[in-house]
C-alpha atoms as a PDB file:
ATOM      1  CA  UNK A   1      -9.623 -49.433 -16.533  1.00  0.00           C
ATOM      2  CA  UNK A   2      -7.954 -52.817 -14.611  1.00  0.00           C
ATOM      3  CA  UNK A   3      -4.421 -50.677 -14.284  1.00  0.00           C
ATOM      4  CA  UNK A   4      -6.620 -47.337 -12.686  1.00  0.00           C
ATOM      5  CA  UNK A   5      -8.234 -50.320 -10.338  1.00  0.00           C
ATOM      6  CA  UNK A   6      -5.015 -52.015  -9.956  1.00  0.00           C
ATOM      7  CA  UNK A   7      -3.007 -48.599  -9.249  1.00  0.00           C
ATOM      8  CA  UNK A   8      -5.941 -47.652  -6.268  1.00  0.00           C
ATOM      9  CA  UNK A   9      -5.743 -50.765  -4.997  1.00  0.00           C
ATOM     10  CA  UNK A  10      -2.314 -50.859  -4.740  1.00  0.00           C
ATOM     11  CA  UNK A  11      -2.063 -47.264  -3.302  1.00  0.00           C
ATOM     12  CA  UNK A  12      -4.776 -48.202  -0.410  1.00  0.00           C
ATOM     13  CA  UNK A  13      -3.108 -51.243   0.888  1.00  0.00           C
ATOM     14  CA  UNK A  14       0.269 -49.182   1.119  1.00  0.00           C
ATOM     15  CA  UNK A  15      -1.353 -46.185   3.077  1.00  0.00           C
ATOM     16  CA  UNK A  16      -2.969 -48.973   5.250  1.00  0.00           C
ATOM     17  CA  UNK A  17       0.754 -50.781   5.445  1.00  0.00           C
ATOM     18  CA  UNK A  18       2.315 -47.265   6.585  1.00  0.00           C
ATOM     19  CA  UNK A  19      -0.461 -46.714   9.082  1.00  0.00           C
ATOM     20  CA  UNK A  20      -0.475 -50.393  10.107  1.00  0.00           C
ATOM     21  CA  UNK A  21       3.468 -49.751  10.705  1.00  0.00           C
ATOM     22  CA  UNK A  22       3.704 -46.740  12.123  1.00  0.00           C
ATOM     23  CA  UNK A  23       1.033 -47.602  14.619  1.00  0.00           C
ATOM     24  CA  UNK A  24       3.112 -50.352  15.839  1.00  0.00           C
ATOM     25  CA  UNK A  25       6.448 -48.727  15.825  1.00  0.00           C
ATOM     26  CA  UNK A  26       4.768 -45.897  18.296  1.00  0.00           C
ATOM     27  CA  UNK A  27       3.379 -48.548  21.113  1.00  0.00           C
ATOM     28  CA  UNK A  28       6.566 -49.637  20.857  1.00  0.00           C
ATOM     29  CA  UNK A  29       8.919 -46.539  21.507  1.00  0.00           C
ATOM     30  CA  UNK A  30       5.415 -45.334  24.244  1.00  0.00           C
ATOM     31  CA  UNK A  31       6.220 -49.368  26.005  1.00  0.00           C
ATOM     32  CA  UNK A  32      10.242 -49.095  25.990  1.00  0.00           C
ATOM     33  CA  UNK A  33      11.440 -45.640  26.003  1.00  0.00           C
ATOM     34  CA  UNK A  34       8.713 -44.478  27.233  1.00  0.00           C
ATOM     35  CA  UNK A  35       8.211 -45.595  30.731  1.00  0.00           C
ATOM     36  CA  UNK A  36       9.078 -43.413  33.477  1.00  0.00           C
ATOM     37  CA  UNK A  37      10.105 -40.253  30.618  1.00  0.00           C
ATOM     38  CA  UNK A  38       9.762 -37.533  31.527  1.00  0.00           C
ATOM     39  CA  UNK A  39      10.116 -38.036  35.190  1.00  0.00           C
ATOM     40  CA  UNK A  40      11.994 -35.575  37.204  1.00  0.00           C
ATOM     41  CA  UNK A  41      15.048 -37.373  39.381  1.00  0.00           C
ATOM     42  CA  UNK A  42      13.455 -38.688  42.784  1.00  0.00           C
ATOM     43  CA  UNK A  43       9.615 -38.518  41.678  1.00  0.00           C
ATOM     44  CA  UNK A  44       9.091 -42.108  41.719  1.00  0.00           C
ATOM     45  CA  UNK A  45       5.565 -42.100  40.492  1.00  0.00           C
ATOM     46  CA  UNK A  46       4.772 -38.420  41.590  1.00  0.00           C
ATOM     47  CA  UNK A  47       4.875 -40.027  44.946  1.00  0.00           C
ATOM     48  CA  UNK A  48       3.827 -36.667  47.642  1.00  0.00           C
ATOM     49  CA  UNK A  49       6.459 -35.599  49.658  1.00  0.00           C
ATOM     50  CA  UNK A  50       9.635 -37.057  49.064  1.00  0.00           C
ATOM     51  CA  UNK A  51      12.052 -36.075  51.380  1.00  0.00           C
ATOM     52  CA  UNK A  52      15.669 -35.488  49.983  1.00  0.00           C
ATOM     53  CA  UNK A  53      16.917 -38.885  52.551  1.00  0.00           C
ATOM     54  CA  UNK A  54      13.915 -40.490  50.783  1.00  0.00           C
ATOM     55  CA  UNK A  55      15.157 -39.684  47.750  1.00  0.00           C
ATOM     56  CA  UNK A  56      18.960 -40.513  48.194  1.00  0.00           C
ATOM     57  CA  UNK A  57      18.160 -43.945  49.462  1.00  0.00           C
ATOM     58  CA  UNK A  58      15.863 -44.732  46.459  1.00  0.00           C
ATOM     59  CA  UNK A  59      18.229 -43.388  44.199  1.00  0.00           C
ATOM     60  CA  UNK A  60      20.963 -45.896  46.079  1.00  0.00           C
ATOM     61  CA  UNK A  61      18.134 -48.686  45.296  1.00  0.00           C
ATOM     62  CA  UNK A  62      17.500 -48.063  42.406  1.00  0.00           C
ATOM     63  CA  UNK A  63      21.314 -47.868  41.027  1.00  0.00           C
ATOM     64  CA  UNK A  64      21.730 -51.504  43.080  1.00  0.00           C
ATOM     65  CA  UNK A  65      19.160 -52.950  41.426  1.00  0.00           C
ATOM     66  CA  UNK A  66      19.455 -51.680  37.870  1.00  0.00           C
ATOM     67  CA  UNK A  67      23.340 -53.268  38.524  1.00  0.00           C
ATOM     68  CA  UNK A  68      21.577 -56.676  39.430  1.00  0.00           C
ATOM     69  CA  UNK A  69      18.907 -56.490  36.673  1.00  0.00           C
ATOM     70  CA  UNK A  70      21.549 -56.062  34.306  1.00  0.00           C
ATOM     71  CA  UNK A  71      23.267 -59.550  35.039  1.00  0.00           C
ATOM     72  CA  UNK A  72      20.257 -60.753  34.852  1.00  0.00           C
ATOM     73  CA  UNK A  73      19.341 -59.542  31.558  1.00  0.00           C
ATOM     74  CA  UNK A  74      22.741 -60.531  30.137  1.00  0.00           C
ATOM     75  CA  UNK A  75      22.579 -64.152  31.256  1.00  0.00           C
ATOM     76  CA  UNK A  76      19.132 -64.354  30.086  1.00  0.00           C
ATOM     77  CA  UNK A  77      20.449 -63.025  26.752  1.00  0.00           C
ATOM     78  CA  UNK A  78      22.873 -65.927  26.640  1.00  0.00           C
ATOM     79  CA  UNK A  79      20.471 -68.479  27.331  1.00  0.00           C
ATOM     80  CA  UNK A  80      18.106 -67.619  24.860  1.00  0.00           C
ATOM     81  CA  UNK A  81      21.169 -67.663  22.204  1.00  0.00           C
ATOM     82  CA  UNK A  82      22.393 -71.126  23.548  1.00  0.00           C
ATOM     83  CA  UNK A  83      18.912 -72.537  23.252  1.00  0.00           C
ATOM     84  CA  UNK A  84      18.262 -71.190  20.191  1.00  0.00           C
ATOM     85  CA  UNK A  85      21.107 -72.484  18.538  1.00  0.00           C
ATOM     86  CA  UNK A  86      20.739 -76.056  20.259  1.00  0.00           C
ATOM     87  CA  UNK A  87      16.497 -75.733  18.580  1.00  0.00           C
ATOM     88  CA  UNK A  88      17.974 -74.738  15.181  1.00  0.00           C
ATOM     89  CA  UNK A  89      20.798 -78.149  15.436  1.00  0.00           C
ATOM     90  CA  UNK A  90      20.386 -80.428  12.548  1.00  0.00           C
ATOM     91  CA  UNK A  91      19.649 -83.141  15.607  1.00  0.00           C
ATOM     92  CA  UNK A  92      18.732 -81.023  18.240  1.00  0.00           C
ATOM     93  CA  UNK A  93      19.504 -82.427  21.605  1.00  0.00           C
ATOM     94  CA  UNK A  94      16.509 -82.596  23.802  1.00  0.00           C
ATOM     95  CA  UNK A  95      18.424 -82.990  27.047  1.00  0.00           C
ATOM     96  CA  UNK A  96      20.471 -80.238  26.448  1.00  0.00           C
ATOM     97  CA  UNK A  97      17.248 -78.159  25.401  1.00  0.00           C
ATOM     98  CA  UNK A  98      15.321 -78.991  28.251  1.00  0.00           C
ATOM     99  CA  UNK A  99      18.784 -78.313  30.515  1.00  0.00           C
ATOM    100  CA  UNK A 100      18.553 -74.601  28.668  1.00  0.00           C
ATOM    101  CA  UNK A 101      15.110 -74.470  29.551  1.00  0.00           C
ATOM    102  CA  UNK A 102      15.437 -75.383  33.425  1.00  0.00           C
ATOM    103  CA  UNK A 103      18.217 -72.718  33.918  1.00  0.00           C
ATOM    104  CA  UNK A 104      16.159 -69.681  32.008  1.00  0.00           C
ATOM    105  CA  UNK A 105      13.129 -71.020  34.539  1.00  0.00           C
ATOM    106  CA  UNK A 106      15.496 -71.140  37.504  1.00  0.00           C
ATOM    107  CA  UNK A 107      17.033 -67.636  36.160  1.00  0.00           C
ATOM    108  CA  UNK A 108      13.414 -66.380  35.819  1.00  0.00           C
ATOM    109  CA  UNK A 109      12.561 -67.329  39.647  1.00  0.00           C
ATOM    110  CA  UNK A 110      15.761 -65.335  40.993  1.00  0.00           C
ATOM    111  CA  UNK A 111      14.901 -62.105  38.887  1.00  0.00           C
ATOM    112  CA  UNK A 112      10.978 -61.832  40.060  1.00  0.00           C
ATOM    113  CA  UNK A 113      12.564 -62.697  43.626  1.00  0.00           C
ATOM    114  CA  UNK A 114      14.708 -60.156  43.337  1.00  0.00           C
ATOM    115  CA  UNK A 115      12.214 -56.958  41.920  1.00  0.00           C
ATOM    116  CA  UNK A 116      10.115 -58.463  44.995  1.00  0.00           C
ATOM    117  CA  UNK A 117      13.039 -57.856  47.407  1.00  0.00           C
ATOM    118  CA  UNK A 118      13.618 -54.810  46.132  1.00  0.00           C
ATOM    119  CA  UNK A 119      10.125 -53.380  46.115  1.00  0.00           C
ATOM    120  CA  UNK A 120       9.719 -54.096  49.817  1.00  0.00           C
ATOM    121  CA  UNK A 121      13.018 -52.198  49.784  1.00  0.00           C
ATOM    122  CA  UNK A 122      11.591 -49.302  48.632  1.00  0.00           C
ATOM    123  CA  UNK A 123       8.451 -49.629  50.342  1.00  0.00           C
ATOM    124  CA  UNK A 124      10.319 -49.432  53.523  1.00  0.00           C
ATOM    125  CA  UNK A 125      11.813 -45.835  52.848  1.00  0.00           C
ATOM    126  CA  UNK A 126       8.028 -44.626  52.205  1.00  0.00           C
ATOM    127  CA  UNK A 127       5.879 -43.225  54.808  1.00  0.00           C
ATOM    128  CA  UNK A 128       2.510 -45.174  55.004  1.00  0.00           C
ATOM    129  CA  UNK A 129       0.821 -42.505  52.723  1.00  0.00           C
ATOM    130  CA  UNK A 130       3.532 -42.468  50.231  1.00  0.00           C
ATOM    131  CA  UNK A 131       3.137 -46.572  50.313  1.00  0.00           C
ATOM    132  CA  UNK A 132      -0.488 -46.099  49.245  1.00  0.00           C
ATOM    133  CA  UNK A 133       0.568 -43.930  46.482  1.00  0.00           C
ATOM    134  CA  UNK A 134       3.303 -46.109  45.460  1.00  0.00           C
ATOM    135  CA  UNK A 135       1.014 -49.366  46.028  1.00  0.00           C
ATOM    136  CA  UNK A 136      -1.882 -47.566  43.572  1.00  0.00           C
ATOM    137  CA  UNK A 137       0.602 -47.681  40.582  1.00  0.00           C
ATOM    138  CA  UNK A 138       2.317 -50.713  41.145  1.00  0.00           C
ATOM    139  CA  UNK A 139      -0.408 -51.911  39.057  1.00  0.00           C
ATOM    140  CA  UNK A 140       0.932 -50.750  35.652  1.00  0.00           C
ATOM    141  CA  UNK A 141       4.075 -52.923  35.966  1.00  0.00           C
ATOM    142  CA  UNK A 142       7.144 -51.941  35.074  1.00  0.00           C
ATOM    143  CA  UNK A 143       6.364 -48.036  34.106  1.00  0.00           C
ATOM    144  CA  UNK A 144       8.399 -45.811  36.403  1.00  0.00           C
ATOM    145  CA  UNK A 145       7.796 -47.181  39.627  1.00  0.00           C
ATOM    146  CA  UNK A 146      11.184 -46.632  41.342  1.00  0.00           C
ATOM    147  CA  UNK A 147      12.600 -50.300  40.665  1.00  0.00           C
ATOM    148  CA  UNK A 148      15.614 -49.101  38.326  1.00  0.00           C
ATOM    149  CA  UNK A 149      14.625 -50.586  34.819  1.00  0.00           C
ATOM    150  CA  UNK A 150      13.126 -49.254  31.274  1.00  0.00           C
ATOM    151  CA  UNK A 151      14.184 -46.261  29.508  1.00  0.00           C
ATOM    152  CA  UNK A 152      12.983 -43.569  31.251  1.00  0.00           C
ATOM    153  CA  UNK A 153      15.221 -41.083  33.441  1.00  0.00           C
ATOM    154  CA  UNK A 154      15.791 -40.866  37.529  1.00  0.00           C
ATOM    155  CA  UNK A 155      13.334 -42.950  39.433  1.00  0.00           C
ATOM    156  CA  UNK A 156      11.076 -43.171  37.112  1.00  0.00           C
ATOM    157  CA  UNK A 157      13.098 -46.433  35.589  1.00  0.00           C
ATOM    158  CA  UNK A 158      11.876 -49.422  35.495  1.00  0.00           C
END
């Protein structure tokens, strides 16, 4: 009788593992991969009306700043590495840690600048009715909004 319990116990906290699991491994692909899929090239946000100038210049914006986000990214990468291994030290510095800390900040500051910078960019090539449109979704930050990061395709990166 205790190994029929034991075996259905054991059987529903493995389902709920799995489902647990897989739940988390799908809001992950839907938050990475996922933004901007499955837009066409130049739809930035099914913005109306994109003319094909419109569209070269935020394709040209997009490339720039996907090349600048990139830097970004892999000096971030290195800091977090460097200040990891300085927390893990068997006498961790704290002037070197909080020297880490003040260039991610700084590093931090010139990124959001930057996606700033470059959404007024893009705002500029939009008519004031495509602005609107483009404005509405800048809410959901970061997915496919024409600023040239995440995993999806064309404009619809971000």
């Amino acid at each position: 009788m205790k190994t029929n319990k034991f075996r259905l116990l054991a059987t529903i906290l493995a389902a709920l593992l799995i489902s647990i699991s897989t739940n988390v491994l799908a809001q992950r692909g839907q938050g990475g991969q996922g933004m901007g899929q499955g837009m066409e090239r130049g739809s930035c946000m099914n913005i109306p009306d994109l003319t094909d100038a419109q569209k070269t210049s935020l394709d040209k914006l997009r490339a720039s700043h996907q090349k600048e986000m990139l830097q970004f990214r892999n000096e971030m990468g290195e800091l977090k590495a460097k200040l990891q291994t300085l927390r893990t030290a068997e006498s961790p510095n704290m002037t070197e840690i909080n020297a880490t800390v003040d260039k991610i900040t700084v590093l931090k500051n010139k990124q959001m600048k930057s996606r700033e910078a470059h959404t007024q960019d893009v705002r500029k090539v939009l008519t004031p009715e495509q602005r609107v449109q483009f404005d509405l979704k800048q809410g959901g930050k970061g997915k496919g909004n024409c600023m040239g990061q995440g995993g999806g395709k064309g404009c619809g990166n971000r």
